[in-house]
C-alpha atoms as a PDB file:
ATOM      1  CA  UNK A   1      74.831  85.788-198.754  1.00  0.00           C
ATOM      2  CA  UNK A   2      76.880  86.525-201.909  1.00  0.00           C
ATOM      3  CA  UNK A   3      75.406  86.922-205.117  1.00  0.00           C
ATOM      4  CA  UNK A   4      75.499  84.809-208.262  1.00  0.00           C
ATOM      5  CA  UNK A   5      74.383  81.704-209.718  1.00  0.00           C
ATOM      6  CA  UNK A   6      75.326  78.502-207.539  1.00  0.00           C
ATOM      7  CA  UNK A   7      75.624  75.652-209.895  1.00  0.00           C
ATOM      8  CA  UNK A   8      75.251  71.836-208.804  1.00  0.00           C
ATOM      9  CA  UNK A   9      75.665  68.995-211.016  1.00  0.00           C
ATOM     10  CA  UNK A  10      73.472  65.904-210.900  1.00  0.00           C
ATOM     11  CA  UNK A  11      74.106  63.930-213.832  1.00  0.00           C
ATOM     12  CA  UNK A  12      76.542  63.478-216.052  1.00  0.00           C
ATOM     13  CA  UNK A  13      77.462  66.132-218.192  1.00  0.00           C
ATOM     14  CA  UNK A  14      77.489  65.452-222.107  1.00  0.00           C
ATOM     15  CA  UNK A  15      81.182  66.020-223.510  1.00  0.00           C
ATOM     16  CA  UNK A  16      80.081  68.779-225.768  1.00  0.00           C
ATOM     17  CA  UNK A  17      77.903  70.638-222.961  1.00  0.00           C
ATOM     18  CA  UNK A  18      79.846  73.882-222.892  1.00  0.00           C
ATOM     19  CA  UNK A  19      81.387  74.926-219.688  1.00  0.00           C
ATOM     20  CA  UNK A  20      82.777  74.168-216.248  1.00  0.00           C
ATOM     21  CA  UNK A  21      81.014  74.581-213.018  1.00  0.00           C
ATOM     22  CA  UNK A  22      83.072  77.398-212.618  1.00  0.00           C
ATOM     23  CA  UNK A  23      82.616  78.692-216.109  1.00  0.00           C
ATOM     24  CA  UNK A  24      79.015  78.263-215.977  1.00  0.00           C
ATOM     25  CA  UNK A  25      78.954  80.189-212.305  1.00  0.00           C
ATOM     26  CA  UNK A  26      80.584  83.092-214.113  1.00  0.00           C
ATOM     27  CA  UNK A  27      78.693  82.607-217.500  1.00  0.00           C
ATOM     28  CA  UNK A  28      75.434  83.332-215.390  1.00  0.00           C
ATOM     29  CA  UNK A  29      76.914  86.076-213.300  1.00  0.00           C
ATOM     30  CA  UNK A  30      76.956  88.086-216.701  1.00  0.00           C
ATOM     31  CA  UNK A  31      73.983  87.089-217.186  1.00  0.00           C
ATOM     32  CA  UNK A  32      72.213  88.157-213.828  1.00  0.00           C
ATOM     33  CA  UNK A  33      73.613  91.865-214.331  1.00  0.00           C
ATOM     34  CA  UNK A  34      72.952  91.882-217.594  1.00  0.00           C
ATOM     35  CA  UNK A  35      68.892  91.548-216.528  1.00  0.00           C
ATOM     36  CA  UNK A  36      69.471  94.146-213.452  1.00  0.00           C
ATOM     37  CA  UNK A  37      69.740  91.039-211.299  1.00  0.00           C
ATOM     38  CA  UNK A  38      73.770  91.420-209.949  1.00  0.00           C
ATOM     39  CA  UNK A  39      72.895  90.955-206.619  1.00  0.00           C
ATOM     40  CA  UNK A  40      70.407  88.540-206.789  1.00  0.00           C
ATOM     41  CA  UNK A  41      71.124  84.615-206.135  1.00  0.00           C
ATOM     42  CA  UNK A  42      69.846  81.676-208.539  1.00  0.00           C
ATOM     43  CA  UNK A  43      70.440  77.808-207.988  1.00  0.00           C
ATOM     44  CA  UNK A  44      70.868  75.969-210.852  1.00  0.00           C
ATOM     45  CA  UNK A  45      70.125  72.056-211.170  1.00  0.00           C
ATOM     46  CA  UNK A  46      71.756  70.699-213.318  1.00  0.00           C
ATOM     47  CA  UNK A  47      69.763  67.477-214.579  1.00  0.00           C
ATOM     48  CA  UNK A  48      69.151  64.896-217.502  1.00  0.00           C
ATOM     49  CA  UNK A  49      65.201  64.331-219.435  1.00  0.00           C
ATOM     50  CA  UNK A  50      64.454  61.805-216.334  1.00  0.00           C
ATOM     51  CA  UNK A  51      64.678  63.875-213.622  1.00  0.00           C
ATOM     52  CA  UNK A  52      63.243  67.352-215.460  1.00  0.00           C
ATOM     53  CA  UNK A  53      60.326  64.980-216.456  1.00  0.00           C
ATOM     54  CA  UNK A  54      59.106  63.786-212.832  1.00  0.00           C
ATOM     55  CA  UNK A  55      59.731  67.513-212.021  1.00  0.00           C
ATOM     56  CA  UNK A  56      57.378  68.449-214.789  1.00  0.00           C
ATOM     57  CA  UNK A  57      54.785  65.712-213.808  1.00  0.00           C
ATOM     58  CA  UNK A  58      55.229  66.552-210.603  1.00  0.00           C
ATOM     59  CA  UNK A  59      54.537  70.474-209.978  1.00  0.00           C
ATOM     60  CA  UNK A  60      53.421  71.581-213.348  1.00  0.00           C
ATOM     61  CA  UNK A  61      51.295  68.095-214.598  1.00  0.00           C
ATOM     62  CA  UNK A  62      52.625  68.059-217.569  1.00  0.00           C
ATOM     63  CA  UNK A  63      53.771  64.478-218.994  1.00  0.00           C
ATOM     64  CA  UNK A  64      58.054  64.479-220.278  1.00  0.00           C
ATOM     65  CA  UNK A  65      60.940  66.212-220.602  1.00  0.00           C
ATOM     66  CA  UNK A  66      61.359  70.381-221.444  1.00  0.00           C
ATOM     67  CA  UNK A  67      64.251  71.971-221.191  1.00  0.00           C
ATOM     68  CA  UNK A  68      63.986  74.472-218.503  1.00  0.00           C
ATOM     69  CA  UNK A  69      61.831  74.761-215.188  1.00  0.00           C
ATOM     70  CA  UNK A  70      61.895  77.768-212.985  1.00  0.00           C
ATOM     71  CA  UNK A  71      60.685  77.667-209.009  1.00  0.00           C
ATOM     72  CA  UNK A  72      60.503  81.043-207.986  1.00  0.00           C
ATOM     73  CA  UNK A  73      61.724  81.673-203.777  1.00  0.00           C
ATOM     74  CA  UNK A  74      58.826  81.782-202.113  1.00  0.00           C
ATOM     75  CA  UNK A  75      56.525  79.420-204.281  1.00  0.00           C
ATOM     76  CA  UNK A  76      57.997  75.898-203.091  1.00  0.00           C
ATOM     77  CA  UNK A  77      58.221  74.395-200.277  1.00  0.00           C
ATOM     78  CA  UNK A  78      61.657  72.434-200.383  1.00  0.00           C
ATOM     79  CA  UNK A  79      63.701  75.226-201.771  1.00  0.00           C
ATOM     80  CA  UNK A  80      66.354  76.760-199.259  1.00  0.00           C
ATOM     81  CA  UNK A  81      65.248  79.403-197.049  1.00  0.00           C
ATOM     82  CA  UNK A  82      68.250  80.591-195.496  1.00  0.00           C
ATOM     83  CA  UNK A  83      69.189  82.680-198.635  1.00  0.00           C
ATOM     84  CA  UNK A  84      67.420  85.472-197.415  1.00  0.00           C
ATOM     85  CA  UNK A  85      65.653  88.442-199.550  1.00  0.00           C
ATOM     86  CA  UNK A  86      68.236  88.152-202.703  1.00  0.00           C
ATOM     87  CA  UNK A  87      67.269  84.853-203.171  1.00  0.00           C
ATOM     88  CA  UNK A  88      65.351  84.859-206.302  1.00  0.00           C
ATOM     89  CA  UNK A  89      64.782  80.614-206.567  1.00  0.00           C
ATOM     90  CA  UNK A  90      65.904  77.821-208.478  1.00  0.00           C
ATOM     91  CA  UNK A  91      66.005  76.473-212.063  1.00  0.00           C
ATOM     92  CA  UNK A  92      66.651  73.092-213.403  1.00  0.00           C
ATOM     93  CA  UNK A  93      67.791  72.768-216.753  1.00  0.00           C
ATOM     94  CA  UNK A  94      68.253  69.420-218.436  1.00  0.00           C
ATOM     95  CA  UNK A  95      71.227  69.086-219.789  1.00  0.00           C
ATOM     96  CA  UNK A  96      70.183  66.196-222.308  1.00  0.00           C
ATOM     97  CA  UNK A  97      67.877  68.642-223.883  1.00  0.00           C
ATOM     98  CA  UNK A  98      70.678  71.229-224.083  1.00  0.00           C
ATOM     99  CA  UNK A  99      72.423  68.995-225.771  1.00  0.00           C
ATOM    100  CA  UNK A 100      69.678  67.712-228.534  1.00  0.00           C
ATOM    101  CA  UNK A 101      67.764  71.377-228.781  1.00  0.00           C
ATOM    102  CA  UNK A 102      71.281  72.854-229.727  1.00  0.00           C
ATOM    103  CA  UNK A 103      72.117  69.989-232.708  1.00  0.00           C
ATOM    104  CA  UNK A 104      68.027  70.664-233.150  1.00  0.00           C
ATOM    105  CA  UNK A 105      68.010  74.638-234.005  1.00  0.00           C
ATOM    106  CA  UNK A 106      71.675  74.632-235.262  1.00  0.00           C
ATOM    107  CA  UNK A 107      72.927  77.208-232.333  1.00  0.00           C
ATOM    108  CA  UNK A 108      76.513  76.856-230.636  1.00  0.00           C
ATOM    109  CA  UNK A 109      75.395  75.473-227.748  1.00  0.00           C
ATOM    110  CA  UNK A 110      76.839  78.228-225.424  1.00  0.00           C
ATOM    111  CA  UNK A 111      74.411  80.203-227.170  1.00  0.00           C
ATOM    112  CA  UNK A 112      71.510  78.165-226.143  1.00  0.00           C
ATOM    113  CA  UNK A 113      72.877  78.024-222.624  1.00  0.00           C
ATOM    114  CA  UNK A 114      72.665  81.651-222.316  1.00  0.00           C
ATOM    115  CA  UNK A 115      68.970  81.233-224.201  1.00  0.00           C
ATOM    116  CA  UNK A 116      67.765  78.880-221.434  1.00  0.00           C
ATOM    117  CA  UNK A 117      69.531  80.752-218.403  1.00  0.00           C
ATOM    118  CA  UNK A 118      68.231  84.151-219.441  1.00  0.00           C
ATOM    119  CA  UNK A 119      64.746  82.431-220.087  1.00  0.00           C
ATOM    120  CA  UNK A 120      64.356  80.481-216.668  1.00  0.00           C
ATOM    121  CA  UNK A 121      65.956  83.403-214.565  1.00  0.00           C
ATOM    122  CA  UNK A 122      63.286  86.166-215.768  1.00  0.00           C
ATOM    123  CA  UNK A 123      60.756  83.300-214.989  1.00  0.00           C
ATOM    124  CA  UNK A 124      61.931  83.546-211.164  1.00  0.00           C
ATOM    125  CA  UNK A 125      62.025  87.409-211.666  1.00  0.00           C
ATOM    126  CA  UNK A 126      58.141  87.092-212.262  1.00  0.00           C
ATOM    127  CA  UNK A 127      58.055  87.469-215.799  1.00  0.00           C
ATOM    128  CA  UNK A 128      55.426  85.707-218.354  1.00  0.00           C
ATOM    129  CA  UNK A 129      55.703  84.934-221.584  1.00  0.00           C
ATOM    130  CA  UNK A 130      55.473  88.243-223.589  1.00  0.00           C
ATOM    131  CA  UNK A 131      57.606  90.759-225.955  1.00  0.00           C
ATOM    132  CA  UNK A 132      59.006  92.258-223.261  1.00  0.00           C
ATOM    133  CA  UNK A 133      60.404  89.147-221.736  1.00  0.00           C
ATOM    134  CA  UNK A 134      61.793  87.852-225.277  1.00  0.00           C
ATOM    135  CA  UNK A 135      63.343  91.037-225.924  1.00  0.00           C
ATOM    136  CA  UNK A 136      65.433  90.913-222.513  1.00  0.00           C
ATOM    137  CA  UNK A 137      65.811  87.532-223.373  1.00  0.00           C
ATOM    138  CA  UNK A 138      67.519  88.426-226.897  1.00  0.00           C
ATOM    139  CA  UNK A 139      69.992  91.347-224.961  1.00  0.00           C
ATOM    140  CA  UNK A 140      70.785  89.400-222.168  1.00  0.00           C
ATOM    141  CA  UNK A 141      72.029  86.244-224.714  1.00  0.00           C
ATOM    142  CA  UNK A 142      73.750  89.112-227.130  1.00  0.00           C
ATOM    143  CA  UNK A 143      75.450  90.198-223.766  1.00  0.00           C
ATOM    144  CA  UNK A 144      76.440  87.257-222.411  1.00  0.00           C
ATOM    145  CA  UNK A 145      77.892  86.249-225.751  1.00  0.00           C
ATOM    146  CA  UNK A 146      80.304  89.165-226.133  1.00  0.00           C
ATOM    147  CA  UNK A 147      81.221  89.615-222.951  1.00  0.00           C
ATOM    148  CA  UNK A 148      81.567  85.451-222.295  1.00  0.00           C
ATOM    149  CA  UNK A 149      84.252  84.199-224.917  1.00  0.00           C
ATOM    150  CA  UNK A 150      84.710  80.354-224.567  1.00  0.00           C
END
């Protein structure tokens, strides 16, 4: 199974959300070495508030919309097995709240792409929230930015 971040669209995409399919494949590629993770393989959902919300309700109880959800391999039921040991799981990142947190905190929104990727992958990695995981969070954005130019 090759490595990288396998990216599948369901919903449609805001105008200004910042990249391709393609571009966002290779976006998180940098993104995946830049945490030690090159080899590793991530699916990314790409969804709007609705769906992110019943996923919410639905395996973490909470009530509405977040940005980013992260379902390590291993820990549900319905994701892929035949991705074998590099599989590292799946995220789903809403795209509607890409759109609104990045007019919110005044970022370029490629910036808060690489934010949320970085974020959700060292979730599926098995880190918590903790200094460690927002400092890798910081270098792998500051990576992914120069090495990324859109």
């Amino acid at each position: 199974m090759p490595s990288g971040l396998r990216v599948l669209r369901e919903t449609r995409l805001d105008p200004k959300f910042p990249l391709s399919r393609q571009e966002f494949a290779l976006f998180g590629q940098i993104i995946l070495d830049s945490l030690g993770l090159a080899e590793q393989v991530v699916t990314v959902r790409l969804v709007d508030d609705r769906e992110i919300s019943r996923l919410n309700r639905e395996f973490l109880h909470c009530v509405g919309p977040t940005n980013v959800l992260s379902f390590p391999a291993g820990e549900v039921e319905d994701l892929p097995d035949g991705d074998g040991d590099n599989f590292l799981g799946e995220l789903a990142l809403s795209v509607d709240a890409l759109t609104r947190e990045t007019a919110l905190y005044g970022q370029p929104p490629v910036a808060h792409l690489a934010r949320l990727l970085a974020h959700g992958i060292l979730h599926l990695a098995g880190y918590d929230h903790s200094d460690e995981m927002y400092a890798l969070t910081d270098a792998a954005v500051d990576r992914a930015l120069l090495e990324y130019s859109v």
